[in-house]
N, C-alpha and C. Protein backbone atom coordinates (compact mmCIF):
# COMPACT_ATOMS: atom_id res chain seq x y z
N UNK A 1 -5.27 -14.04 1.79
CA UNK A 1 -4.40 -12.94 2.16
C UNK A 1 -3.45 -13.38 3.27
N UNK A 2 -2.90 -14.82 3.01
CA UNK A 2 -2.22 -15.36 4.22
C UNK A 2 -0.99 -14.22 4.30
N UNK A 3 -0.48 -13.57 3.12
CA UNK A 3 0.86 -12.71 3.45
C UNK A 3 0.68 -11.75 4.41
N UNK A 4 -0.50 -11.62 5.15
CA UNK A 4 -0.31 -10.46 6.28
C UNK A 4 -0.93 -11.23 7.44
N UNK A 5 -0.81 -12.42 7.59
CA UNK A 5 -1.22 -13.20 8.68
C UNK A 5 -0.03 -12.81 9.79
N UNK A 6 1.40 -12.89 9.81
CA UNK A 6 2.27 -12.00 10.40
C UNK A 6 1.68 -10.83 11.38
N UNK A 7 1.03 -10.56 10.96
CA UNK A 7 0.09 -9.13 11.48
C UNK A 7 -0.16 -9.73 13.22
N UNK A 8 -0.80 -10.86 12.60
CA UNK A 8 -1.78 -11.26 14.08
C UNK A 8 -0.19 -12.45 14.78
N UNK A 9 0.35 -12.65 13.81
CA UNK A 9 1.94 -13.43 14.46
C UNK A 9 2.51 -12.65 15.60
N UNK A 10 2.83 -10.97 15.32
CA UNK A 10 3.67 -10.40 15.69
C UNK A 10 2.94 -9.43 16.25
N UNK A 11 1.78 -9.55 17.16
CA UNK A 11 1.52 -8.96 17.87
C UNK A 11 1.20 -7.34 17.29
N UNK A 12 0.52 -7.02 16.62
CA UNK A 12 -0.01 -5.85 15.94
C UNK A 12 -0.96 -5.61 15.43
N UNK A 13 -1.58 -7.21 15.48
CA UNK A 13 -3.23 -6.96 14.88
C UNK A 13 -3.92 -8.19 16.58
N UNK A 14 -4.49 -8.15 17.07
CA UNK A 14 -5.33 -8.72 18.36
C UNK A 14 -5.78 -9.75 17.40
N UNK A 15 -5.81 -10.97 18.05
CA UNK A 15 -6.82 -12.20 17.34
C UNK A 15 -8.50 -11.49 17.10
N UNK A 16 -9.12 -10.87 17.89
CA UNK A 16 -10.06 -10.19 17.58
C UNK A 16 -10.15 -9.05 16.14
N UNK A 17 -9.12 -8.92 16.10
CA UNK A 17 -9.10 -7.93 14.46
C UNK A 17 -8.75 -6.78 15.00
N UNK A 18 -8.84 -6.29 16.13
CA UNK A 18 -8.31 -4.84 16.53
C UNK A 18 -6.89 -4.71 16.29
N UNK A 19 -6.43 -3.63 15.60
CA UNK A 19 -5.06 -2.89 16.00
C UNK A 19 -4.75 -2.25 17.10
N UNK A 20 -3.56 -2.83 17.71
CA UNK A 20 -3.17 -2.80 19.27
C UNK A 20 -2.56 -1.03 19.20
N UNK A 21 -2.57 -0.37 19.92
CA UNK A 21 -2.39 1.16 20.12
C UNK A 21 -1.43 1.24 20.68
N UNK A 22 -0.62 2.49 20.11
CA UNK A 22 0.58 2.60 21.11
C UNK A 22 0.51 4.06 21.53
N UNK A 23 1.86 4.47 21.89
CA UNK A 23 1.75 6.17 22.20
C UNK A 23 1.79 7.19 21.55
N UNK A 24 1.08 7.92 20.95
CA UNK A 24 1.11 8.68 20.14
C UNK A 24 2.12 9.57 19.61
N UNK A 25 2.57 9.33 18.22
CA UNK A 25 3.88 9.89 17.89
C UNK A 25 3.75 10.66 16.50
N UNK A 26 4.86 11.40 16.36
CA UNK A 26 4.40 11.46 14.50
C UNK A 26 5.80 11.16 13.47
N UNK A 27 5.19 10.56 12.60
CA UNK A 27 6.23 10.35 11.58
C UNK A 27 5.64 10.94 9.94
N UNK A 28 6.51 12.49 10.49
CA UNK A 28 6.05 13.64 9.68
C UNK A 28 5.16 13.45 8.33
N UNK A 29 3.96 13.64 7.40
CA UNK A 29 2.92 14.08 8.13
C UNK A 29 2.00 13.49 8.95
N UNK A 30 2.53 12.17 8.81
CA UNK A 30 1.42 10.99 9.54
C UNK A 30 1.65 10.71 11.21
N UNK A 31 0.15 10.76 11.98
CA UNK A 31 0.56 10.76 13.46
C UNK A 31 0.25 9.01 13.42
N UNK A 32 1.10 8.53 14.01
CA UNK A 32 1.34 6.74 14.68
C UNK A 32 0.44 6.55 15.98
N UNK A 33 -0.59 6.42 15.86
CA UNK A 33 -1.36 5.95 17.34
C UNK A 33 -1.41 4.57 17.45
N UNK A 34 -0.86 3.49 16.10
CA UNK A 34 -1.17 2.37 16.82
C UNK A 34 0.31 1.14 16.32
N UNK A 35 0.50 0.18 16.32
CA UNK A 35 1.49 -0.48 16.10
C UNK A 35 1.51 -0.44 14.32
N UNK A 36 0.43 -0.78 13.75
CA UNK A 36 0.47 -0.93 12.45
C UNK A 36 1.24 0.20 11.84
N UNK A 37 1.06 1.29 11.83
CA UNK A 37 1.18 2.72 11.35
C UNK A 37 2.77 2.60 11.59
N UNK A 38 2.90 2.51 12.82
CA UNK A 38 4.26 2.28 13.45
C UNK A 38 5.77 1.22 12.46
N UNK A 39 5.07 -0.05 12.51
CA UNK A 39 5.46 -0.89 11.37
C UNK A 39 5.66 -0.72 9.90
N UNK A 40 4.79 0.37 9.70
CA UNK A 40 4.36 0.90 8.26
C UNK A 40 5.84 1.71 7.87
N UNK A 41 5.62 2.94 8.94
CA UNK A 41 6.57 4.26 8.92
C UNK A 41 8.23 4.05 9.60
N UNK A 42 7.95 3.61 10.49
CA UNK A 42 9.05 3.83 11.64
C UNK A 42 10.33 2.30 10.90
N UNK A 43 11.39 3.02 10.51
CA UNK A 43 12.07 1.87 10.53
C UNK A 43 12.87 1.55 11.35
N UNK A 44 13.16 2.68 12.68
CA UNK A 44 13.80 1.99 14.06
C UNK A 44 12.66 0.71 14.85
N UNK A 45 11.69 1.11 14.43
CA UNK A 45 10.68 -0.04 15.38
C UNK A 45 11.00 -1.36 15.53
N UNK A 46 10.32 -2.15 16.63
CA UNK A 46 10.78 -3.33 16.46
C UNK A 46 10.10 -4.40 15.94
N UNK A 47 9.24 -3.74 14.93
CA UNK A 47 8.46 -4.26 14.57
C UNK A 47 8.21 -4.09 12.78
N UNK A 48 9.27 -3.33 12.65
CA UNK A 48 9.53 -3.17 11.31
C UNK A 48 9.99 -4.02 10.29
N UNK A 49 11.09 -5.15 11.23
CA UNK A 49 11.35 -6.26 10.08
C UNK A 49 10.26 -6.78 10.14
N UNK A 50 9.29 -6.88 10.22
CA UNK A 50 8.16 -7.85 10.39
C UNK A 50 7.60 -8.18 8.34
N UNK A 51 8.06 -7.48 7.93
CA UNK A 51 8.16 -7.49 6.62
C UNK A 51 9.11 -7.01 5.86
N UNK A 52 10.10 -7.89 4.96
CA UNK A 52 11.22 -7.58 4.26
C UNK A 52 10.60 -7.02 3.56
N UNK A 53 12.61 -6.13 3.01
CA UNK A 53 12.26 -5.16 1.85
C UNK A 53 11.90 -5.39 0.63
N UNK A 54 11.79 -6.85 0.15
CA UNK A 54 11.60 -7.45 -0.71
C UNK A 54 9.75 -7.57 -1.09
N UNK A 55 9.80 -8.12 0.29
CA UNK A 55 8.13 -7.90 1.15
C UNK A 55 7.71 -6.53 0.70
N UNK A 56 8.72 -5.69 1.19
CA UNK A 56 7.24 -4.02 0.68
C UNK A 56 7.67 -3.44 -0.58
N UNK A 57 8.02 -4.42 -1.31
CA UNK A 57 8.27 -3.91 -2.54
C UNK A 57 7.21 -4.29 -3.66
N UNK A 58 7.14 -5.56 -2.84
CA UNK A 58 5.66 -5.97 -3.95
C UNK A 58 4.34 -5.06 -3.61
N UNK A 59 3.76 -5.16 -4.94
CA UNK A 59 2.59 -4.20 -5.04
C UNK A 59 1.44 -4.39 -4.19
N UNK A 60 0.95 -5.63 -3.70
CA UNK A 60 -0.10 -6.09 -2.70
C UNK A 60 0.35 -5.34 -1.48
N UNK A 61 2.02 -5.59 -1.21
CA UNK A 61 2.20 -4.58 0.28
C UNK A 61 2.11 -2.89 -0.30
N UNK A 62 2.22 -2.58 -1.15
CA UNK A 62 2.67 -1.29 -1.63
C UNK A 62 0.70 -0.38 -1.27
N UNK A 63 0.20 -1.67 -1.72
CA UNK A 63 -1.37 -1.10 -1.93
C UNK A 63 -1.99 -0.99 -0.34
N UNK A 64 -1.25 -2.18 0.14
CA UNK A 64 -2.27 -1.95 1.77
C UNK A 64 -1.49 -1.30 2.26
N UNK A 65 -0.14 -0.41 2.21
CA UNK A 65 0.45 0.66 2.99
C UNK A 65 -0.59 2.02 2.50
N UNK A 66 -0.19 2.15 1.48
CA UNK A 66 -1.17 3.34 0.60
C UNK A 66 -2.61 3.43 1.23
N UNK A 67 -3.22 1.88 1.27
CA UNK A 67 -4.89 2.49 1.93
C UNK A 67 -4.51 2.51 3.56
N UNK A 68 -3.48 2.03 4.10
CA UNK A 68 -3.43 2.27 5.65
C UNK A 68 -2.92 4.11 6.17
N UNK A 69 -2.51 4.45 5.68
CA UNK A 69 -1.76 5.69 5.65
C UNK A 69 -2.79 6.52 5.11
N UNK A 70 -3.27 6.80 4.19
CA UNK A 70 -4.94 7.72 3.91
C UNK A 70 -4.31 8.58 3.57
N UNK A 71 -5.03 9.50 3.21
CA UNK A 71 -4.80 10.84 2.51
C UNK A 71 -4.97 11.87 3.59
N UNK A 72 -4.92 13.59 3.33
CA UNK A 72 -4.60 14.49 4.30
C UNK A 72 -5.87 14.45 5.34
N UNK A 73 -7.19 14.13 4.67
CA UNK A 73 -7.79 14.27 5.42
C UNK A 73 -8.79 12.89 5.47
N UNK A 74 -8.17 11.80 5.95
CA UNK A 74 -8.36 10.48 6.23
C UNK A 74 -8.41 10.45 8.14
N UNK A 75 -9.67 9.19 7.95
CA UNK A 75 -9.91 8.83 9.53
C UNK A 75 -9.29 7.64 9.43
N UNK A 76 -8.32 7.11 10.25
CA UNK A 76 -8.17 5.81 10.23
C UNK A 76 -9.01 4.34 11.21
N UNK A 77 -8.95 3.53 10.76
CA UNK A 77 -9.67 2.56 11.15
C UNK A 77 -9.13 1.38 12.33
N UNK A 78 -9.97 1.32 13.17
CA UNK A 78 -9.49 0.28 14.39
C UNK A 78 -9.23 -1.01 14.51
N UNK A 79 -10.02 -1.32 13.59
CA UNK A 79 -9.98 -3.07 12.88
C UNK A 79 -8.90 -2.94 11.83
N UNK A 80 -8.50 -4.43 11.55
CA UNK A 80 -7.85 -4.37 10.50
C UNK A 80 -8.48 -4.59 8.80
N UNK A 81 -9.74 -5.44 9.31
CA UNK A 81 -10.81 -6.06 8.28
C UNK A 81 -10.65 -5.04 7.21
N UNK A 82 -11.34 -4.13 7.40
CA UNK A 82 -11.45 -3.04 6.37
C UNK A 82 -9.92 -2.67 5.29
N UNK A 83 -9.32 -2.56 5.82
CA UNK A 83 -8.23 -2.60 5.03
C UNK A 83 -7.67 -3.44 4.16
N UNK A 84 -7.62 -4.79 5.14
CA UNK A 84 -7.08 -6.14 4.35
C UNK A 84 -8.39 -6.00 2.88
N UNK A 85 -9.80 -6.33 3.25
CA UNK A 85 -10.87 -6.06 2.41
C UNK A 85 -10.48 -5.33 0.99
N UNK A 86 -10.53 -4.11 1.71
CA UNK A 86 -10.52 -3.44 0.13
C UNK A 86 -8.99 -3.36 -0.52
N UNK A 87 -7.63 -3.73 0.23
CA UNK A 87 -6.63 -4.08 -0.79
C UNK A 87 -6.94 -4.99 -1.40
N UNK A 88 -7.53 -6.10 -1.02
CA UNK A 88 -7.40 -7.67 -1.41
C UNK A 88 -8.96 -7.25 -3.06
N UNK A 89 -10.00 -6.49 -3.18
CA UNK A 89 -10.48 -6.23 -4.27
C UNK A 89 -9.86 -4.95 -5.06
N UNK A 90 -9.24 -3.88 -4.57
CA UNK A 90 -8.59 -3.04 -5.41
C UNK A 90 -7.38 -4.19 -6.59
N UNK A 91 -6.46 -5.01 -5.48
CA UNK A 91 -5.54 -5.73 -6.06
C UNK A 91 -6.58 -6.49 -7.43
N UNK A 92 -7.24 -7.33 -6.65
CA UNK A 92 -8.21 -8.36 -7.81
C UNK A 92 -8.77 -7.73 -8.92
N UNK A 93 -9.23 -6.24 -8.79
CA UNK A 93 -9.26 -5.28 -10.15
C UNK A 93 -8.23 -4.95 -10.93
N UNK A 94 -6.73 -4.78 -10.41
CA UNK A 94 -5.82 -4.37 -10.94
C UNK A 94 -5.05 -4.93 -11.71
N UNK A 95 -4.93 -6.74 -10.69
CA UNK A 95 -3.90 -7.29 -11.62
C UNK A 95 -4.70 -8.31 -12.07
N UNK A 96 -4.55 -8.88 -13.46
CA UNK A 96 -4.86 -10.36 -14.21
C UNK A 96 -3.93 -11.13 -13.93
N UNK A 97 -4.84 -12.53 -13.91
CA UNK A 97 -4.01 -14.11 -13.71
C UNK A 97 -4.84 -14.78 -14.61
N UNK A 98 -4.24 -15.77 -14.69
CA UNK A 98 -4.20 -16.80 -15.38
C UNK A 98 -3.95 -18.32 -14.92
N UNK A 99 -4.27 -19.07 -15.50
CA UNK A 99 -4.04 -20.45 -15.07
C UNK A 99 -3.60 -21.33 -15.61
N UNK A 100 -2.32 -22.00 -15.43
CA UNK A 100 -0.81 -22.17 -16.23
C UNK A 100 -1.77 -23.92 -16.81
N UNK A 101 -1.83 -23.93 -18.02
CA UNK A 101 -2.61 -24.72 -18.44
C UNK A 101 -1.61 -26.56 -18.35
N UNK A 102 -0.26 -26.63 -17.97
CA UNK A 102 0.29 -27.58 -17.45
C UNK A 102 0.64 -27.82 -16.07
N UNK A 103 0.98 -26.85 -15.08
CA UNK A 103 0.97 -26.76 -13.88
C UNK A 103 -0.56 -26.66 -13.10
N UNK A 104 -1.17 -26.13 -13.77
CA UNK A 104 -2.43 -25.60 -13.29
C UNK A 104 -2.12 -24.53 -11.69
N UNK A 105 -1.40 -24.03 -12.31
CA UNK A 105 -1.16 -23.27 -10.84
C UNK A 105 -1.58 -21.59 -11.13
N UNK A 106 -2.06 -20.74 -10.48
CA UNK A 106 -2.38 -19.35 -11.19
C UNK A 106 -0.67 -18.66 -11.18
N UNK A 107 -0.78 -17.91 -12.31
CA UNK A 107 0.33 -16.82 -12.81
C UNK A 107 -0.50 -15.20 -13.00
N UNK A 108 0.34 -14.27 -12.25
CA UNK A 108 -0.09 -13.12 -12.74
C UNK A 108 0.54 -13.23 -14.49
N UNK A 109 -0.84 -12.26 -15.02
CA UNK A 109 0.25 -12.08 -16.02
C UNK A 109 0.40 -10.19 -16.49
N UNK A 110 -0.24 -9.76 -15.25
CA UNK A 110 0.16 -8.18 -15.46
C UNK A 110 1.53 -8.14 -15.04
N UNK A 111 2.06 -6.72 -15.23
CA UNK A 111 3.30 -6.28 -15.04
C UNK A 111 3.30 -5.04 -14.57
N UNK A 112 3.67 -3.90 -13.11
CA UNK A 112 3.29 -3.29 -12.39
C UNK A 112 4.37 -2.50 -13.03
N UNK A 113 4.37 -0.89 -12.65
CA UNK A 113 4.89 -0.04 -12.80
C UNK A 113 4.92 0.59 -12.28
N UNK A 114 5.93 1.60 -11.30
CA UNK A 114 5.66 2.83 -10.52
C UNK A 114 6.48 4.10 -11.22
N UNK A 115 5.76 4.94 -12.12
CA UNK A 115 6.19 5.76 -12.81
C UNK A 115 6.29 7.58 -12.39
N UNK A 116 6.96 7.85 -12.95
CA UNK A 116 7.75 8.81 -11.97
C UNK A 116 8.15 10.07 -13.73
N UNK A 117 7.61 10.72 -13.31
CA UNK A 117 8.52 11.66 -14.74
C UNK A 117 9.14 12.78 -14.41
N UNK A 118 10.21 13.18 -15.10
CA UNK A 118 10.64 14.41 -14.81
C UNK A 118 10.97 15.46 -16.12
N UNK A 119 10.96 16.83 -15.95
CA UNK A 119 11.57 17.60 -16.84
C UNK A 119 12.29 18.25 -16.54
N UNK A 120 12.59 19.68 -16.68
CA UNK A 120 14.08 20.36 -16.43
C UNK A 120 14.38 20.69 -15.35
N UNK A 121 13.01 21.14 -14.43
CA UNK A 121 12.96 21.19 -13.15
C UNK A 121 12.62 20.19 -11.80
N UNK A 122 13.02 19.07 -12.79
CA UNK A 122 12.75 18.11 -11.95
C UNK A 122 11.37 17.42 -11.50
N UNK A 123 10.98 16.44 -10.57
CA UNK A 123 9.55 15.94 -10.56
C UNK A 123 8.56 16.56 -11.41
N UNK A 124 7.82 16.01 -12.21
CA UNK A 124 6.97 16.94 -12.86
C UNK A 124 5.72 15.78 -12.64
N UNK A 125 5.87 14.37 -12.45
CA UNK A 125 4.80 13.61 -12.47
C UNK A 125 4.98 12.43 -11.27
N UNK A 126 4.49 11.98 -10.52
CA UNK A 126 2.70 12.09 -10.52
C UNK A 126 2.28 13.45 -9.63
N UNK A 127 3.28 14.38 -9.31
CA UNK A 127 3.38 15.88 -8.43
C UNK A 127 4.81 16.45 -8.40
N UNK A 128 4.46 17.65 -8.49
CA UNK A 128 5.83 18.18 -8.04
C UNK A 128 6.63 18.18 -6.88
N UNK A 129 5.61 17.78 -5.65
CA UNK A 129 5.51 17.80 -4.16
C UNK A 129 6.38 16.00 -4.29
N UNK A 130 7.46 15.78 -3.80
CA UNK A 130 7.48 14.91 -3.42
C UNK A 130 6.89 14.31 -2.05
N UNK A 131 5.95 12.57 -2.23
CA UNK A 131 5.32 12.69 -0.49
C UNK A 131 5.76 10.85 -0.56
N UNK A 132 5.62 10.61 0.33
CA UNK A 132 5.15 8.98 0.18
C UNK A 132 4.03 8.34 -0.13
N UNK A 133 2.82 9.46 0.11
CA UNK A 133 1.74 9.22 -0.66
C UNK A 133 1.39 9.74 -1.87
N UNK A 134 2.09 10.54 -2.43
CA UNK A 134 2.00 10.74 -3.75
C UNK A 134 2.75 9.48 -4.83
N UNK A 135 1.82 9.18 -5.67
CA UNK A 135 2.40 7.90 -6.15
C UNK A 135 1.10 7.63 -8.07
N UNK A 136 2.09 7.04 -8.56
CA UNK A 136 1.31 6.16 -9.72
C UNK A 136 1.69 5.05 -10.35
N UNK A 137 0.83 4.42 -10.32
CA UNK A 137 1.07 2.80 -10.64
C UNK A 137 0.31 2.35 -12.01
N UNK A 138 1.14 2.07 -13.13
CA UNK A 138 0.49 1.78 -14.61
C UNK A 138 0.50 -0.08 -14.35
N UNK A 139 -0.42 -0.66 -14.52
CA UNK A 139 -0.88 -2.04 -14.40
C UNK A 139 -1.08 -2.69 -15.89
N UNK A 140 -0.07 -2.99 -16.51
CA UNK A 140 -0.19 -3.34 -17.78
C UNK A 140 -0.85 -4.97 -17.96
N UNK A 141 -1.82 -5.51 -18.70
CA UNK A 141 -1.75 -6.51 -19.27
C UNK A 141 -2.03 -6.80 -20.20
N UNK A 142 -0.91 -7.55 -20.72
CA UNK A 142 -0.60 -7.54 -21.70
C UNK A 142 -0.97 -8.89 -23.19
N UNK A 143 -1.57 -9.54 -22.14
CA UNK A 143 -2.95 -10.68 -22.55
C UNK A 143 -4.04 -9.88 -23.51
N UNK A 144 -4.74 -8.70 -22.38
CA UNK A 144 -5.96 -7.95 -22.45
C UNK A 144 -5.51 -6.82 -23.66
N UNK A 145 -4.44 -6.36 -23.55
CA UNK A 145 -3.67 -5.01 -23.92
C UNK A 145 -4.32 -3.70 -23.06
N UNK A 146 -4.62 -4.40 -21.71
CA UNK A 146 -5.00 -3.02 -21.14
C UNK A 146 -4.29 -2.43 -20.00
N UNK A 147 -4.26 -0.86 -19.91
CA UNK A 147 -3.16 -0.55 -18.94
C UNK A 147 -4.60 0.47 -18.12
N UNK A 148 -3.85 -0.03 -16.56
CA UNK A 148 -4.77 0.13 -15.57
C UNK A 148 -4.24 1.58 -15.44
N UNK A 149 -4.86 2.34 -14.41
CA UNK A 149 -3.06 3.02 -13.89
C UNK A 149 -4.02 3.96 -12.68
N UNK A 150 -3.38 3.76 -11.75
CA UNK A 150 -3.85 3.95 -9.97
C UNK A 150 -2.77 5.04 -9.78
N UNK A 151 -3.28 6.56 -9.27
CA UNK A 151 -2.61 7.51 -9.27
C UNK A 151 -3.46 7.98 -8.11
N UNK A 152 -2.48 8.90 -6.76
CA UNK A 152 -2.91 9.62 -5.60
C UNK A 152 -1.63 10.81 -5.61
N UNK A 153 -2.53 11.92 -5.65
CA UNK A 153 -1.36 13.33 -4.94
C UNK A 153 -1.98 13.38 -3.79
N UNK A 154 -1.09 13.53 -2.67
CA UNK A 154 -0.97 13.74 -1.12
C UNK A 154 -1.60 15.36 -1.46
N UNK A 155 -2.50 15.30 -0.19
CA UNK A 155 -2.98 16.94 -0.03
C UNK A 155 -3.98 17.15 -0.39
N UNK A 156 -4.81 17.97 -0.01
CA UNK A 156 -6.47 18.64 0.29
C UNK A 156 -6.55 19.75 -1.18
N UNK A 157 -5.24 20.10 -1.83
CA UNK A 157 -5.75 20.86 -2.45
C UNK A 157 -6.35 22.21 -2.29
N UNK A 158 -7.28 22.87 -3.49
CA UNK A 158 -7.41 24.14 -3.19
C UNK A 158 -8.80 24.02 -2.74
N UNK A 159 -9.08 24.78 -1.36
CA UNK A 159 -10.80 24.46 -0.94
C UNK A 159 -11.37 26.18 -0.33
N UNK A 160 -12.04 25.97 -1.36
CA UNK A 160 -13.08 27.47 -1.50
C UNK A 160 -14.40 27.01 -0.62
C-alpha cells in the first residue's frame, strides 16, 4: 500500500500510526478533527494536493476516502492501520489480476464503474439524496464474467 505512504511523508499520519489532530471544524455533514479528514474534504487545505486529482480518482483512493468518512452514524478511528487494512482487503475482494504471462508483471483485469441513474425527475439511483457518500461501484470481470457491485446511501434511515 506504498500509494499512501505520503500520509506519513506529509505529516498527517505520525510515524507511530496516529492521525495528527487539528481544530475542530465541519465540512458539512462531516466534522474534521484531524488532518486526514481535512485532506480528504477541505480543498483550500494545505494539505490537499497531497494527492492528485488523478490520484483520487482511482478506485483504491475512492475506497479509503469512503471507509475514512463513515456513514451517519460512524466513530472514527485514531490510527491509521485500520483503515489502510480493510481498504487494502475490500480492494483484494473487488478487483481481479492477473499475471501478464510475458512480462510477468500483475495486470488488473477488472474494470470499475461508478454508476449513477436517472429518470424524469432526476437522480433516481444509487439515492435520490445527492451526498458524497452516497455512491455505487459495479466491478466487472470480465475473465470471471462476474460483476461485483459495492453500493452505500448516506443516512440512518427510518428508526422505530
Amino acid at each position: 500500500m506504498s500509494f499512501f505512504n505520503r500520509l506519513h511523508d506529509e505529516d498527517i499520519v505520525r510515524d507511530n500510526g496516529h492521525i495528527v489532530k487539528c481544530l475542530d471544524s465541519f465540512c458539512d455533514p462531516f466534522p474534521i478533527s484531524d488532518e486526514l479528514r481535512k485532506m480528504l474534504l477541505v480543498e483550500d487545505s494545505e494539505k490537499y494536493e497531497v494527492f492528485s486529482q488523478p490520484d483520487r480518482e482511482e478506485f483504491l483512493f475512492c475506497l479509503f476516502k469512503h471507509l475514512c468518512l463513515g456513514g451517519a452514524l460512524c466513530q472514527y478511528e485514531d490510527v491509521l492501520h485500520p483503515y489502510l487494512e480493510t481498504t487494502k482487503l475490500l480492494y483484494k475482494d473487488l478487483v481481479s489480476v492477473r499475471k501478464n504471462p510475458q512480462t510477468k508483471k500483475i495486470q488488473i483485469t477488472s474494470s470499475v464503474f461508478k454508476v449513477t441513474a436517472y429518470d424524469g425527475a432526476g437522480v433516481c439511483y444509487p439515492s435520490t439524496e445527492s451526498h458524497e457518500q452516497t455512491f455505487s461501484y459495479f466491478i466487472v470481470d470480465p475473465i470471471k464474467r462476474h460483476v461485483h457491485v459495492l453500493y452505500h446511501s448516506y443516512g440512518v434511515g427510518e428508526m422505530s
